[in-house]
Protein backbone atom coordinates (compact mmCIF):
# COMPACT_ATOMS: atom_id res chain seq x y z
CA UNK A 1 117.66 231.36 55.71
CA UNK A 2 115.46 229.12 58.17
CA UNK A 3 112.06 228.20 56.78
CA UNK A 4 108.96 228.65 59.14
CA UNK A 5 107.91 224.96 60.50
CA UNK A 6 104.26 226.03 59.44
CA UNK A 7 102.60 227.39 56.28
CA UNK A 8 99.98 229.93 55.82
CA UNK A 9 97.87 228.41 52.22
CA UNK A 10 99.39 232.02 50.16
CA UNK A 11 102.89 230.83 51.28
CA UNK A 12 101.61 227.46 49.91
CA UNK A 13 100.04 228.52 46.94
CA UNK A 14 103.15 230.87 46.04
CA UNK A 15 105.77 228.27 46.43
CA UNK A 16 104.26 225.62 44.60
CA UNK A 17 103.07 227.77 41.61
CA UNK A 18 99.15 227.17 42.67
CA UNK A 19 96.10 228.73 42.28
CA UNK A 20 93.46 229.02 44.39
CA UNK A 21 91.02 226.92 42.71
CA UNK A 22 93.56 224.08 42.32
CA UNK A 23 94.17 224.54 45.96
CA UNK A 24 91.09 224.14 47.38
CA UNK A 25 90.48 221.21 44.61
CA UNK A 26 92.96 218.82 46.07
CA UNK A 27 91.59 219.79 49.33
CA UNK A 28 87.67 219.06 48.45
CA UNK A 29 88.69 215.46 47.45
CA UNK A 30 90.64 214.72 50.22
CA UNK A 31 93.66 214.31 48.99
CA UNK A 32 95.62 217.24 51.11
CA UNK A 33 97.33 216.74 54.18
CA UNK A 34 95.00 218.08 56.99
CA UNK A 35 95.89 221.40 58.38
CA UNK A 36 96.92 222.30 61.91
CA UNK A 37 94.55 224.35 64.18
CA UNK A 38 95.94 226.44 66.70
CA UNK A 39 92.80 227.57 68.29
CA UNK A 40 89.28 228.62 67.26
CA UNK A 41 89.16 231.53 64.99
CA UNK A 42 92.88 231.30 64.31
CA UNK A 43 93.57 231.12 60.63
CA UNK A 44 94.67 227.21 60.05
CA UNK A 45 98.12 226.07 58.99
CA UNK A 46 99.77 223.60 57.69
CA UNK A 47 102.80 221.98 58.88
CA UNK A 48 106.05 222.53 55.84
CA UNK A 49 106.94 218.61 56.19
CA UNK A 50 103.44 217.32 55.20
CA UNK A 51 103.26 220.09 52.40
CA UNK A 52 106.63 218.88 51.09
CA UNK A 53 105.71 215.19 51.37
CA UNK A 54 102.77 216.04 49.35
CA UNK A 55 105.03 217.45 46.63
CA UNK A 56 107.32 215.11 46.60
CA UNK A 57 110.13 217.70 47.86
């Protein structure tokens, strides 16, 4: 099956075994890859290769 380039944050939060809280955690102190935004209003996403960096994957 072909994963999507891009990650919505429940895709994010279900892979890894995350919650919420702990998500937006390692976001607060900067330590999460920056998200992409596709326009204004448009829920932000982040790109699968920077995610799995971040994990070590």
């Amino acid at each position: 099956m072909e994963q999507k380039k891009l990650m919505r944050v429940t895709d994010i939060l279900r892979e890894y075994h995350l919650s919420k809280s702990t998500f937006y955690k390692i976001i607060r102190n900067g330590e999460f890859p920056e998200p992409v935004s596709l326009g204004k209003g448009i829920q932000k996403l982040y790109r699968r290769s920077d995610v799995e960096a971040f994990f070590g994957c």
